[in-house]
C-alpha atoms as a PDB file:
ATOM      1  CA  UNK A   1     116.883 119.450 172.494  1.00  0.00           C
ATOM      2  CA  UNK A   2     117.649 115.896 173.881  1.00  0.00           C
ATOM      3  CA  UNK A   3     117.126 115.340 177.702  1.00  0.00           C
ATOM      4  CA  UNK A   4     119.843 114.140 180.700  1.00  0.00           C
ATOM      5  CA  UNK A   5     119.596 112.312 183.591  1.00  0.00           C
ATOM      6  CA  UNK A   6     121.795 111.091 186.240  1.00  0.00           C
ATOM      7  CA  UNK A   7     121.613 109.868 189.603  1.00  0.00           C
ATOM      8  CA  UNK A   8     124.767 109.278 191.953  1.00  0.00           C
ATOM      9  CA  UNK A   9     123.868 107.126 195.412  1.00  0.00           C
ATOM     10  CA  UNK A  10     125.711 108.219 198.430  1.00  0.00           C
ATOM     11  CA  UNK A  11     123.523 106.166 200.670  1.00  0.00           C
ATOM     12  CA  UNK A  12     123.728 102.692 199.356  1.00  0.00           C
ATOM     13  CA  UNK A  13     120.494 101.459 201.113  1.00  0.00           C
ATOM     14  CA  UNK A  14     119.077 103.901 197.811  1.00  0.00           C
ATOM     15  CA  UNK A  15     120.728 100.611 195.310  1.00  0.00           C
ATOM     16  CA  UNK A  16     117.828  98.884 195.094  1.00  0.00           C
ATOM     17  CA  UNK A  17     115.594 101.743 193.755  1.00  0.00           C
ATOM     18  CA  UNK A  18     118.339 102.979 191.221  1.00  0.00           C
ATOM     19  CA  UNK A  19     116.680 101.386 188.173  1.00  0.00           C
ATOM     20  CA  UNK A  20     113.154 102.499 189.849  1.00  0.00           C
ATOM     21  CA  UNK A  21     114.639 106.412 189.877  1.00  0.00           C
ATOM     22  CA  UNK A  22     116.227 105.988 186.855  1.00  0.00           C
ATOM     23  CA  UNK A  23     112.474 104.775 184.561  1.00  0.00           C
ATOM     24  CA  UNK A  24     110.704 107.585 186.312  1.00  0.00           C
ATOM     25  CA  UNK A  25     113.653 110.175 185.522  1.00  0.00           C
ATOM     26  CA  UNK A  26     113.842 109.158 181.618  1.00  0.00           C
ATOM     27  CA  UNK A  27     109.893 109.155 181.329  1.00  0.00           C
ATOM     28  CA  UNK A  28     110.147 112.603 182.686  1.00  0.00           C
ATOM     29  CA  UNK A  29     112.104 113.868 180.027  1.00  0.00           C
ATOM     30  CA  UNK A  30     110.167 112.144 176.932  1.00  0.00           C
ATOM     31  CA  UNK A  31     109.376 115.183 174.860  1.00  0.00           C
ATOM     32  CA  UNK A  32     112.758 116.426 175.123  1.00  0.00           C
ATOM     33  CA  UNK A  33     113.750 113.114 173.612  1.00  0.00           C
ATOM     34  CA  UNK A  34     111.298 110.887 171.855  1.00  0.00           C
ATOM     35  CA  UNK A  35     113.478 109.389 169.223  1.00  0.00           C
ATOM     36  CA  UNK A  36     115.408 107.103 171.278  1.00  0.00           C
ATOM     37  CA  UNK A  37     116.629 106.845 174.714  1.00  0.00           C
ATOM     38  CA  UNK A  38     119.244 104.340 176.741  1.00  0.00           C
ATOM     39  CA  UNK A  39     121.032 104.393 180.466  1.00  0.00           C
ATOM     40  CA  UNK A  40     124.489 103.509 181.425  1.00  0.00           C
ATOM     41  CA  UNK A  41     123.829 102.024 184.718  1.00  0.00           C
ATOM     42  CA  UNK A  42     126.962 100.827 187.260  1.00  0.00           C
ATOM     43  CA  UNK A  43     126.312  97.609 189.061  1.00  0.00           C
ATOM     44  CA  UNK A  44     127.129  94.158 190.135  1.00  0.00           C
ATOM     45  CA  UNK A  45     131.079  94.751 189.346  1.00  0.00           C
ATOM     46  CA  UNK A  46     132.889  91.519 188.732  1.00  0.00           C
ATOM     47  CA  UNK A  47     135.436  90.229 189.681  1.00  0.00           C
ATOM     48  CA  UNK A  48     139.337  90.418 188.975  1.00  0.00           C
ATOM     49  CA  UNK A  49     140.639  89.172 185.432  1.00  0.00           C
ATOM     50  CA  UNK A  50     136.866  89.806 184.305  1.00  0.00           C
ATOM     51  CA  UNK A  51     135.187  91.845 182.511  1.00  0.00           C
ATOM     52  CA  UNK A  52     131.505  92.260 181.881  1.00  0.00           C
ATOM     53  CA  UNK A  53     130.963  92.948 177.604  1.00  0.00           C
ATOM     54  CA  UNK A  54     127.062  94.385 176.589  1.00  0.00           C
ATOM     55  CA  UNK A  55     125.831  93.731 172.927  1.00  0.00           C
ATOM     56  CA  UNK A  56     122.649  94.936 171.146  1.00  0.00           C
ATOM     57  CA  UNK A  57     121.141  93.418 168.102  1.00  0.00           C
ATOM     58  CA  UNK A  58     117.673  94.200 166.416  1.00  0.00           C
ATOM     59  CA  UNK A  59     116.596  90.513 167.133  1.00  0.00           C
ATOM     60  CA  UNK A  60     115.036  90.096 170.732  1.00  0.00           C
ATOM     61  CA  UNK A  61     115.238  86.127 169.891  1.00  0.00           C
ATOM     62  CA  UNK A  62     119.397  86.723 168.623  1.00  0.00           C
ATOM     63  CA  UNK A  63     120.629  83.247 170.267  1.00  0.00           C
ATOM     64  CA  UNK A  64     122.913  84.503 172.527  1.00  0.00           C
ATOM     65  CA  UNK A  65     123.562  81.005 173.550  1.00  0.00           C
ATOM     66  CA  UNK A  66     125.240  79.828 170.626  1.00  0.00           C
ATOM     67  CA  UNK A  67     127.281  83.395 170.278  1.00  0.00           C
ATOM     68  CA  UNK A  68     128.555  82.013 173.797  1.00  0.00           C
ATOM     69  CA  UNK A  69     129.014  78.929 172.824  1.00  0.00           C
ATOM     70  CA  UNK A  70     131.212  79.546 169.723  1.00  0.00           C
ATOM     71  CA  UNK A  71     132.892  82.325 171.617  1.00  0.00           C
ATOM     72  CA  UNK A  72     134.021  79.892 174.584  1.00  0.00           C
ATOM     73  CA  UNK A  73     134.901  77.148 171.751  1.00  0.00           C
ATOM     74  CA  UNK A  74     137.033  79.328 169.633  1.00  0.00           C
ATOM     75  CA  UNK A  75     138.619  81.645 172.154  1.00  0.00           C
ATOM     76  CA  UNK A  76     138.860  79.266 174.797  1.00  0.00           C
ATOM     77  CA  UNK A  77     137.749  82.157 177.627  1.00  0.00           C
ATOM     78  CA  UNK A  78     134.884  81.254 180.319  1.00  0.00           C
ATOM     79  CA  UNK A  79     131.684  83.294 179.767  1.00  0.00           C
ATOM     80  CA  UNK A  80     128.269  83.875 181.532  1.00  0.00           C
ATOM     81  CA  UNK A  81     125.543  86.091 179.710  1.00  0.00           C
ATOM     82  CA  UNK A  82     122.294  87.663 180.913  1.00  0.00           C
ATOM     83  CA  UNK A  83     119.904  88.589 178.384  1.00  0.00           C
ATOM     84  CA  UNK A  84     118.186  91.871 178.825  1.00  0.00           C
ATOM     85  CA  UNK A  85     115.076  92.567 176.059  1.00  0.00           C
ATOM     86  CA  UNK A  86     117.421  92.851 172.810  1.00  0.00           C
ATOM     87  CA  UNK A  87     120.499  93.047 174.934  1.00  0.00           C
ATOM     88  CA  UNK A  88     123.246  90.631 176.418  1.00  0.00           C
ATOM     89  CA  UNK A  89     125.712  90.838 178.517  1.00  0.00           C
ATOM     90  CA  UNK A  90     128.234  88.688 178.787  1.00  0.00           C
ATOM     91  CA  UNK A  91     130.835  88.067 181.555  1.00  0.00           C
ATOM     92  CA  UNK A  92     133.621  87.163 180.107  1.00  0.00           C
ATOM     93  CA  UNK A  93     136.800  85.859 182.072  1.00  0.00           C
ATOM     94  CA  UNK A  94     139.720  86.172 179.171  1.00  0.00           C
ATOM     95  CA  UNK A  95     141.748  88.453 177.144  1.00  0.00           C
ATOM     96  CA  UNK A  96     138.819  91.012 176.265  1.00  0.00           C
ATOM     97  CA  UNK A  97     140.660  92.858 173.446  1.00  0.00           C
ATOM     98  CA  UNK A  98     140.588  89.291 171.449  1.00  0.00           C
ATOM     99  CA  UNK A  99     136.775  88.554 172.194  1.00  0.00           C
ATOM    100  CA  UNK A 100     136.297  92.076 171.320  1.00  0.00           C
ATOM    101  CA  UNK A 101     138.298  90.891 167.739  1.00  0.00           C
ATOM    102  CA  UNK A 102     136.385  88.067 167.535  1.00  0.00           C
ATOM    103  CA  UNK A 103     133.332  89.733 167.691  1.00  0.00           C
ATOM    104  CA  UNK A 104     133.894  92.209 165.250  1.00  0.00           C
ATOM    105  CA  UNK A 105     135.183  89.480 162.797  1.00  0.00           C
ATOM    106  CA  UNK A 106     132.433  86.498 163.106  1.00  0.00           C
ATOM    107  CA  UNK A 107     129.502  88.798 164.763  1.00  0.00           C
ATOM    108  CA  UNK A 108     129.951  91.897 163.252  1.00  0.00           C
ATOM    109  CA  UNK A 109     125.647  93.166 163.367  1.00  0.00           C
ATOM    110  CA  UNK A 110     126.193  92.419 166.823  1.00  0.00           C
ATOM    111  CA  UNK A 111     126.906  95.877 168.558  1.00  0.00           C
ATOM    112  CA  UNK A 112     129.154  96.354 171.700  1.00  0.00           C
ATOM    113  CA  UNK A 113     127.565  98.934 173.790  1.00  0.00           C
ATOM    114  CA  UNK A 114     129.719  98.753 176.573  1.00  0.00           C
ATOM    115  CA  UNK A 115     132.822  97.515 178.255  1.00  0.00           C
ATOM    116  CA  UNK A 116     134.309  97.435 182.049  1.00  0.00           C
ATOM    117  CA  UNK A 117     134.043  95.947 185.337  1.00  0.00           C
ATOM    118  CA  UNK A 118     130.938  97.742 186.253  1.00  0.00           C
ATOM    119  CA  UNK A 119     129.137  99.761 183.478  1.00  0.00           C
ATOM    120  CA  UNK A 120     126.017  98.060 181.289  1.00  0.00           C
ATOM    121  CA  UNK A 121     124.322 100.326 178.458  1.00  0.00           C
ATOM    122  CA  UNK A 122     121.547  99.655 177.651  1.00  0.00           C
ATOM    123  CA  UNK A 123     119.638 101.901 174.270  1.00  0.00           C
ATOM    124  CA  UNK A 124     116.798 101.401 171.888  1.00  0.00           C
ATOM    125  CA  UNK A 125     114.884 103.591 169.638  1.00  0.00           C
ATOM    126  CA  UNK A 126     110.889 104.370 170.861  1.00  0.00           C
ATOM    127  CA  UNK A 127     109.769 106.787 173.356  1.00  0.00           C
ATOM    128  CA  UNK A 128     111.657 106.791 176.886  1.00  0.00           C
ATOM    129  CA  UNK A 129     108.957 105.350 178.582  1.00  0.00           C
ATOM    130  CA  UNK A 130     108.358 102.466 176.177  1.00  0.00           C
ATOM    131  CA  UNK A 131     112.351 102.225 176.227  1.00  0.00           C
ATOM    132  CA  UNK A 132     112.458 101.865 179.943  1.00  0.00           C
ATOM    133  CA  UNK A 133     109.843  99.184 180.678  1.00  0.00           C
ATOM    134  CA  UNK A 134     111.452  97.464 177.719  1.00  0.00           C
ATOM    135  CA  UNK A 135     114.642  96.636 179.561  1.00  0.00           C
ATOM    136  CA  UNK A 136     113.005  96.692 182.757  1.00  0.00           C
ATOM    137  CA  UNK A 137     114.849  99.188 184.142  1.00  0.00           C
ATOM    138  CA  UNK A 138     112.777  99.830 186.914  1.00  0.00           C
ATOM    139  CA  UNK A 139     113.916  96.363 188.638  1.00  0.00           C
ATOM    140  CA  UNK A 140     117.452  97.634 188.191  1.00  0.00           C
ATOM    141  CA  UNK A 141     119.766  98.081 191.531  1.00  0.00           C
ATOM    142  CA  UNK A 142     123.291  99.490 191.078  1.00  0.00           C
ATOM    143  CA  UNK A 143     125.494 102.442 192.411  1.00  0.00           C
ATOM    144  CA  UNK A 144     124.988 105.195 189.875  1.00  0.00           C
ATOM    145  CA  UNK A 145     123.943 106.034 186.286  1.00  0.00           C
ATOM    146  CA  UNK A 146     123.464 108.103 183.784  1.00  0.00           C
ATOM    147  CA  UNK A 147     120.539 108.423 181.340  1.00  0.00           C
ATOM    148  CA  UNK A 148     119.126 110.410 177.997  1.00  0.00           C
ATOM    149  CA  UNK A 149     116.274 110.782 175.270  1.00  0.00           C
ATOM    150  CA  UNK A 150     117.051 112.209 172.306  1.00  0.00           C
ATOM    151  CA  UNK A 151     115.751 114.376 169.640  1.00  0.00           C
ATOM    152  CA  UNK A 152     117.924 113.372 166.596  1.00  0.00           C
ATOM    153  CA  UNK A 153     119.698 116.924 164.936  1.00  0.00           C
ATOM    154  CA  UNK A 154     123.532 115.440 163.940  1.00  0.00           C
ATOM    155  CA  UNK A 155     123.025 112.202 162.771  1.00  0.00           C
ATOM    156  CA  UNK A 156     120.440 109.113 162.069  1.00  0.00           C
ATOM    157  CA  UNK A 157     117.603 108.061 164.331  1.00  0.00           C
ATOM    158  CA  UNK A 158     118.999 104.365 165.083  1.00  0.00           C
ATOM    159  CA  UNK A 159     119.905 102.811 168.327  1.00  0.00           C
ATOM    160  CA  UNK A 160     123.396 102.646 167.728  1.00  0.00           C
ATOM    161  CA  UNK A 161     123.461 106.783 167.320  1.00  0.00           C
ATOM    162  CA  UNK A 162     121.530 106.710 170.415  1.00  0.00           C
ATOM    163  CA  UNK A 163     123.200 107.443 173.769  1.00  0.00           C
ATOM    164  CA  UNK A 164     124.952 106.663 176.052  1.00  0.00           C
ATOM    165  CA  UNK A 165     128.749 106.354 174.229  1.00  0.00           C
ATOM    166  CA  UNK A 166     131.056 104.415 175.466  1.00  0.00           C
ATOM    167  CA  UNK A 167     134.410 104.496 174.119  1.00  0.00           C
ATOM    168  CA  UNK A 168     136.780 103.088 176.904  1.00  0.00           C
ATOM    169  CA  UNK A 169     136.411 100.748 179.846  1.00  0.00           C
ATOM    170  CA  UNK A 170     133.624 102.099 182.137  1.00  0.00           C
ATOM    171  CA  UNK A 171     133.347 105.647 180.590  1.00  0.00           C
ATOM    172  CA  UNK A 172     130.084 106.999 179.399  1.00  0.00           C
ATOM    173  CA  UNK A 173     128.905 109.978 177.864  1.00  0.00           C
ATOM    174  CA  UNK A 174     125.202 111.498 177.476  1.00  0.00           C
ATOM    175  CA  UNK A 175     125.419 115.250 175.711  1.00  0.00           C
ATOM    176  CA  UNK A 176     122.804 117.780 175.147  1.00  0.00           C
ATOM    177  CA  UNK A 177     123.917 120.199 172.393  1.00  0.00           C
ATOM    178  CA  UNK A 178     126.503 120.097 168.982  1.00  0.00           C
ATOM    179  CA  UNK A 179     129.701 119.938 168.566  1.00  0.00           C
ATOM    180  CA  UNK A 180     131.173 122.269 165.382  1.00  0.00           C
ATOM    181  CA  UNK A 181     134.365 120.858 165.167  1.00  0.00           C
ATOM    182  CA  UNK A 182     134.102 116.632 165.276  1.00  0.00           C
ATOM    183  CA  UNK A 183     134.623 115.244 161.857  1.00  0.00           C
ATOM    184  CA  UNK A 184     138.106 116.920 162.724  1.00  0.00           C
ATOM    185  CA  UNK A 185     138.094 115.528 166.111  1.00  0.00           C
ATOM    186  CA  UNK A 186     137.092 112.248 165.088  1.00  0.00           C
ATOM    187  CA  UNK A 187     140.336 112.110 162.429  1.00  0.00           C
ATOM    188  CA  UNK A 188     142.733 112.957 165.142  1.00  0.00           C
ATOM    189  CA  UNK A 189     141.046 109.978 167.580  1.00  0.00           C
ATOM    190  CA  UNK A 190     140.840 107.565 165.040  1.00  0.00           C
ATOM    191  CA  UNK A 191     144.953 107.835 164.618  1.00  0.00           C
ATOM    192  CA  UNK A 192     145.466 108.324 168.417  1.00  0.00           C
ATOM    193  CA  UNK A 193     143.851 104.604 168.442  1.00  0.00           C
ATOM    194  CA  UNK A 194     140.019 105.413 169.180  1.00  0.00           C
ATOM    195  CA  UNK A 195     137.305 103.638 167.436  1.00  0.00           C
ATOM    196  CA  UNK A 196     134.178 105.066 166.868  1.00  0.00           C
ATOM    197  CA  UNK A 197     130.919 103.014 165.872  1.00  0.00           C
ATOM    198  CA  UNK A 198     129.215 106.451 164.311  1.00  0.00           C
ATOM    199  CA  UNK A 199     128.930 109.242 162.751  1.00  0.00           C
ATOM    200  CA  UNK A 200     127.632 111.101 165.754  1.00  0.00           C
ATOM    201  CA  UNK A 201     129.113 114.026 167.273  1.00  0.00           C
ATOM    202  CA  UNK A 202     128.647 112.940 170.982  1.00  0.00           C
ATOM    203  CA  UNK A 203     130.394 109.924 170.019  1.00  0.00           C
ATOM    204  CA  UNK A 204     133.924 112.198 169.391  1.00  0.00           C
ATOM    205  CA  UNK A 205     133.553 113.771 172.863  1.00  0.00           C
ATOM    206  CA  UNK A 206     133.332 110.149 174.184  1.00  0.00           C
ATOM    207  CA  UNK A 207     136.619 109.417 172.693  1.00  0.00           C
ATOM    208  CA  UNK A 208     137.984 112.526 173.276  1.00  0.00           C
ATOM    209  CA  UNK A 209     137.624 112.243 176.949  1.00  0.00           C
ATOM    210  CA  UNK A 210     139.000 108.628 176.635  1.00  0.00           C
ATOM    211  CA  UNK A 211     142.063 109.803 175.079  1.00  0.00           C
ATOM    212  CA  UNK A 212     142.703 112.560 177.786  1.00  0.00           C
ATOM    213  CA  UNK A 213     142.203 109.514 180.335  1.00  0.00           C
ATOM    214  CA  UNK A 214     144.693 107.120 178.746  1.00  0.00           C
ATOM    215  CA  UNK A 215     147.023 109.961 178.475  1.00  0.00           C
ATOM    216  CA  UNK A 216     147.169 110.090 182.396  1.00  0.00           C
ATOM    217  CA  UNK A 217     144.907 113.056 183.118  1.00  0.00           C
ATOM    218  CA  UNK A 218     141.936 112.916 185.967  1.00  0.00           C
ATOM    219  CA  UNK A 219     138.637 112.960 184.267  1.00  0.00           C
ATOM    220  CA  UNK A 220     138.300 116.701 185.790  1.00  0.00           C
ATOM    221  CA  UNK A 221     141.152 117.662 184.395  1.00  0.00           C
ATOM    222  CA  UNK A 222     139.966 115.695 180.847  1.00  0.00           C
ATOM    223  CA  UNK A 223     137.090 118.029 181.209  1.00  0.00           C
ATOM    224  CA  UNK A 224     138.765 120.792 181.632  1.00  0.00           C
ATOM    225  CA  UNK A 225     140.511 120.155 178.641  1.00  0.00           C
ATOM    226  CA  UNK A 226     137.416 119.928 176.292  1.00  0.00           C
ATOM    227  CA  UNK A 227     136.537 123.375 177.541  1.00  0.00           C
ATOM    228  CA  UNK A 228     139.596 124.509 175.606  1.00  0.00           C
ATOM    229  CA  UNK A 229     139.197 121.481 172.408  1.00  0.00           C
ATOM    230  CA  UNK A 230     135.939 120.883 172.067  1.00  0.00           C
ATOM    231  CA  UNK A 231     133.820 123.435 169.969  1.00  0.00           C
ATOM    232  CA  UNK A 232     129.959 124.007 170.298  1.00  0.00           C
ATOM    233  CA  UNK A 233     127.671 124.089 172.656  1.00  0.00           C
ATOM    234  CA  UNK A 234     126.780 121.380 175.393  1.00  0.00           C
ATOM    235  CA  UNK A 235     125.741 119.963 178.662  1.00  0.00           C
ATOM    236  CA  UNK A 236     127.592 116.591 179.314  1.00  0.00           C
ATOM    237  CA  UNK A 237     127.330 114.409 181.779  1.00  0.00           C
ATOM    238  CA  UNK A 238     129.927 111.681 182.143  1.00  0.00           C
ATOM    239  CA  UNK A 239     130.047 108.636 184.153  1.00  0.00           C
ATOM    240  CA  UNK A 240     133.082 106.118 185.625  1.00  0.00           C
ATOM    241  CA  UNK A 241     132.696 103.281 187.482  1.00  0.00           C
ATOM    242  CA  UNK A 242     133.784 105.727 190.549  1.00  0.00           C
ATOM    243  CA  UNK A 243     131.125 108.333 189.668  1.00  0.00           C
ATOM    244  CA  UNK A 244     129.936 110.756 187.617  1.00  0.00           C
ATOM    245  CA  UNK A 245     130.726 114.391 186.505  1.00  0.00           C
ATOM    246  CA  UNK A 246     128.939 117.328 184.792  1.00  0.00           C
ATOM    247  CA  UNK A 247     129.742 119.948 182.593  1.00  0.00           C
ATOM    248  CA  UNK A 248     128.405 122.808 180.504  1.00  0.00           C
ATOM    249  CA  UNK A 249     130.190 124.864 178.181  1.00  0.00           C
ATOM    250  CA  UNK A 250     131.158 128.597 178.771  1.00  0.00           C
ATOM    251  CA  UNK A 251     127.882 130.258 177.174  1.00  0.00           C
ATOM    252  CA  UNK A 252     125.772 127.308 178.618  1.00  0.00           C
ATOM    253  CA  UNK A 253     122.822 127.733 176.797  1.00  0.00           C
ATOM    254  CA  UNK A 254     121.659 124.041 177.108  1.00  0.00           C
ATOM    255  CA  UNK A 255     120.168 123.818 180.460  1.00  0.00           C
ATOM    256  CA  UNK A 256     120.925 121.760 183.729  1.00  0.00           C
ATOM    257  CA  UNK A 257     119.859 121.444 187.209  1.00  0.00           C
ATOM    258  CA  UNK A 258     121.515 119.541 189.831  1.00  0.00           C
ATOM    259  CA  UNK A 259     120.205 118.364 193.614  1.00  0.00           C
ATOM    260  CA  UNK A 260     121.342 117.095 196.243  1.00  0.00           C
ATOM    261  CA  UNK A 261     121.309 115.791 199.505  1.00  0.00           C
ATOM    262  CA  UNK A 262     123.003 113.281 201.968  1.00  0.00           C
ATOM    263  CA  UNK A 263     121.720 110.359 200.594  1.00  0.00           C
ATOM    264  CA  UNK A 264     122.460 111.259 196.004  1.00  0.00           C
ATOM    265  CA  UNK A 265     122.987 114.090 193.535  1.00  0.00           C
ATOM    266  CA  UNK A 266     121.169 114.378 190.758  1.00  0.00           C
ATOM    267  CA  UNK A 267     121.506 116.021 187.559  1.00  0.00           C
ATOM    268  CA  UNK A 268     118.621 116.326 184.593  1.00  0.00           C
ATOM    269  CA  UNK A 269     117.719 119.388 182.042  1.00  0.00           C
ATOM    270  CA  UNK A 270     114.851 120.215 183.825  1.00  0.00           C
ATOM    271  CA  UNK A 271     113.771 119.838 187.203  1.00  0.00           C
ATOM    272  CA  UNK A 272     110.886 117.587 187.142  1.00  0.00           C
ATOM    273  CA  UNK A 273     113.049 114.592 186.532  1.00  0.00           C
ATOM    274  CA  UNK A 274     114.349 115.305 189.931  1.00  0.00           C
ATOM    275  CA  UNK A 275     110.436 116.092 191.668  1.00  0.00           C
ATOM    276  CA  UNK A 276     110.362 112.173 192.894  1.00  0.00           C
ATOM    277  CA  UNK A 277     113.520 111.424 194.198  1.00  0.00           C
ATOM    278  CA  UNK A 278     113.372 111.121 198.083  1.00  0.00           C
ATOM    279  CA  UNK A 279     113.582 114.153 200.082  1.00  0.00           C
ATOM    280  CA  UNK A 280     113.740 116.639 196.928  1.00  0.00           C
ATOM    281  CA  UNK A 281     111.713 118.951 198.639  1.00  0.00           C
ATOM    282  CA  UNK A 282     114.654 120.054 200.759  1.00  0.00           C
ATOM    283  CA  UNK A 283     117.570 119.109 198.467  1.00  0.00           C
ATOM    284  CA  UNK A 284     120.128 121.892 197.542  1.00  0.00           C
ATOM    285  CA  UNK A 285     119.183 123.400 193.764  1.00  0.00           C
ATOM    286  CA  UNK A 286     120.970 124.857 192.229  1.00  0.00           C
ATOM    287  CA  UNK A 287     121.773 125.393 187.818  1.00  0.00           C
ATOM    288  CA  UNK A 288     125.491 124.419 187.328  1.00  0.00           C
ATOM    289  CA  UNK A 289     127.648 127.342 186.243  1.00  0.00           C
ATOM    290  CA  UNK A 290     129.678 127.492 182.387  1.00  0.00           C
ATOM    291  CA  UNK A 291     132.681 125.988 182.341  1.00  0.00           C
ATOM    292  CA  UNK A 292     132.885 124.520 185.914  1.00  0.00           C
ATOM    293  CA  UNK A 293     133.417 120.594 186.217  1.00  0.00           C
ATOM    294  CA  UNK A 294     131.141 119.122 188.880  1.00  0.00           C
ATOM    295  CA  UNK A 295     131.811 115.383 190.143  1.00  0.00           C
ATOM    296  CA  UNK A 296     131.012 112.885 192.419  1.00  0.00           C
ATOM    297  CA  UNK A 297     133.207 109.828 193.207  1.00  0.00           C
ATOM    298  CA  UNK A 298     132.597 106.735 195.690  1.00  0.00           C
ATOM    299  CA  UNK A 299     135.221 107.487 198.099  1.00  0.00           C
END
């Protein structure tokens, strides 16, 4: 089944309760997800030449320090890290594709969740709830984000299969449904230059939606284009460090709900992920139609 969440802020006086809207929205959609759950939240964007790098290990003691250390020592780049439960991450001011190396050669059980000048991903295995006060998510403040619990069907139960995927700067992906056709998918990426971390499915539309990016398109029109590439059935919901979109495919038998009012949209499988948020009540309700791209961008 798998659950989705998302919450974009048009009223920024809302940032403070993000991570507060966010705990309450995963918790909500537990037994649609109880294997795992994560959030890509947008927040505290740094600054130019920059970029802001998220790992995950197993270890909540992993020394992080000395990581940073050697990194700084071998690379010579400037870093700062914040360590959240069994996450870091790490601001890093350098050439990021050759920390990215690094890290891969000399740290290689230490997973990158995320990369970008705004996004942090943050995923564990446990029950959403557990997940959520684990990271503190609650005290999080930010923009936007995306969220999602999952019930395992495609692949292992491990917190790297777990979502959100990431495979380009800022770009997430949470999905709901199966895709029929990514083992091919995943061939074509992998020789178009995308790396993949898994064997998941969700992971492919990730990267397939970061190839139609690179390639120039607008991340409607990249959705557009996995209407016509992408085989299955799904709900995704994809988030930029600009915003966030929705789509479902042309049967649409995975289900969605969006509200909204002045102040955010929100988007979850079921409707009593979106019961809390302020002013619901009287939001506009509506279930997003097949094959019609929604979005939302900071103007």
């Amino acid at each position: 089944m798998c659950g989705i969440v998302g919450i974009f802020l048009k009223d920024q006086a809302l940032a403070p309760q993000l991570g507060s809207f966010m705990a309450t929205m995963l918790s909500e959609m537990s037994e649609r997800g109880p294997d795992s759950a994560g959030i890509a939240i947008y927040r505290n964007p740094v600054e130019d030449g920059a970029v802001k790098v998220t790992l995950s290990t197993p270890a909540a003691d992993f020394p992080w320090d000395e990581l940073a250390a050697h990194m700084e020592s071998a690379l010579t780049v400037s870093s700062q890290f914040e360590i959240v439960w069994n996450h870091a991450v790490l601001t890093v001011r350098g050439n990021e594709q050759a920390v990215l190396g690094w890290l891969e050669e000399y740290y290689p059980d230490v997973r990158v969740t995320s990369v970008g000048t705004h996004i942090e991903i943050f995923k564990e295995q446990g029950r959403p709830r557990d997940v959520a006060e684990g990271f503190r998510i609650a005290d999080f403040g930010g923009s936007h984000a995306v969220g999602h619990t999952r019930m395992a069907t495609e692949s292992a139960v491990s917190t790297e299969h777990s979502h959100p995927f990431s495979t380009g700067l800022d770009l997430c992906l949470v999905h709901n449904g199966s895709l029929s056709n990514h083992n091919r998918l995943r061939r074509k990426l992998n020789r178009q230059g995308v790396k993949f971390q898994t064997d998941n499915d969700s992971e492919v539309a990730a990267g397939f939606f970061t190839m139609k990016l690179r390639q120039g398109l607008s991340l409607r029109e990249a959705l557009q284009a996995g209407l016509v590439e992408l085989d299955g059935f799904y709900t995704f919901a994809v988030g930029t460090k600009d915003g966030f979109a929705v789509l479902r495919d042309s049967v649409a038998c995975k289900p969605a709900v969006i509200a909204e009012t002045d102040r955010w949209v929100g988007i979850a499988s079921e409707y009593r992920a979106l019961a809390h948020l302020p002013d619901a009540s009287t939001a506009r309700i509506w279930e997003p139609e097949p094959a019609v791209v929604y979005a939302w961008n900071r103007d």
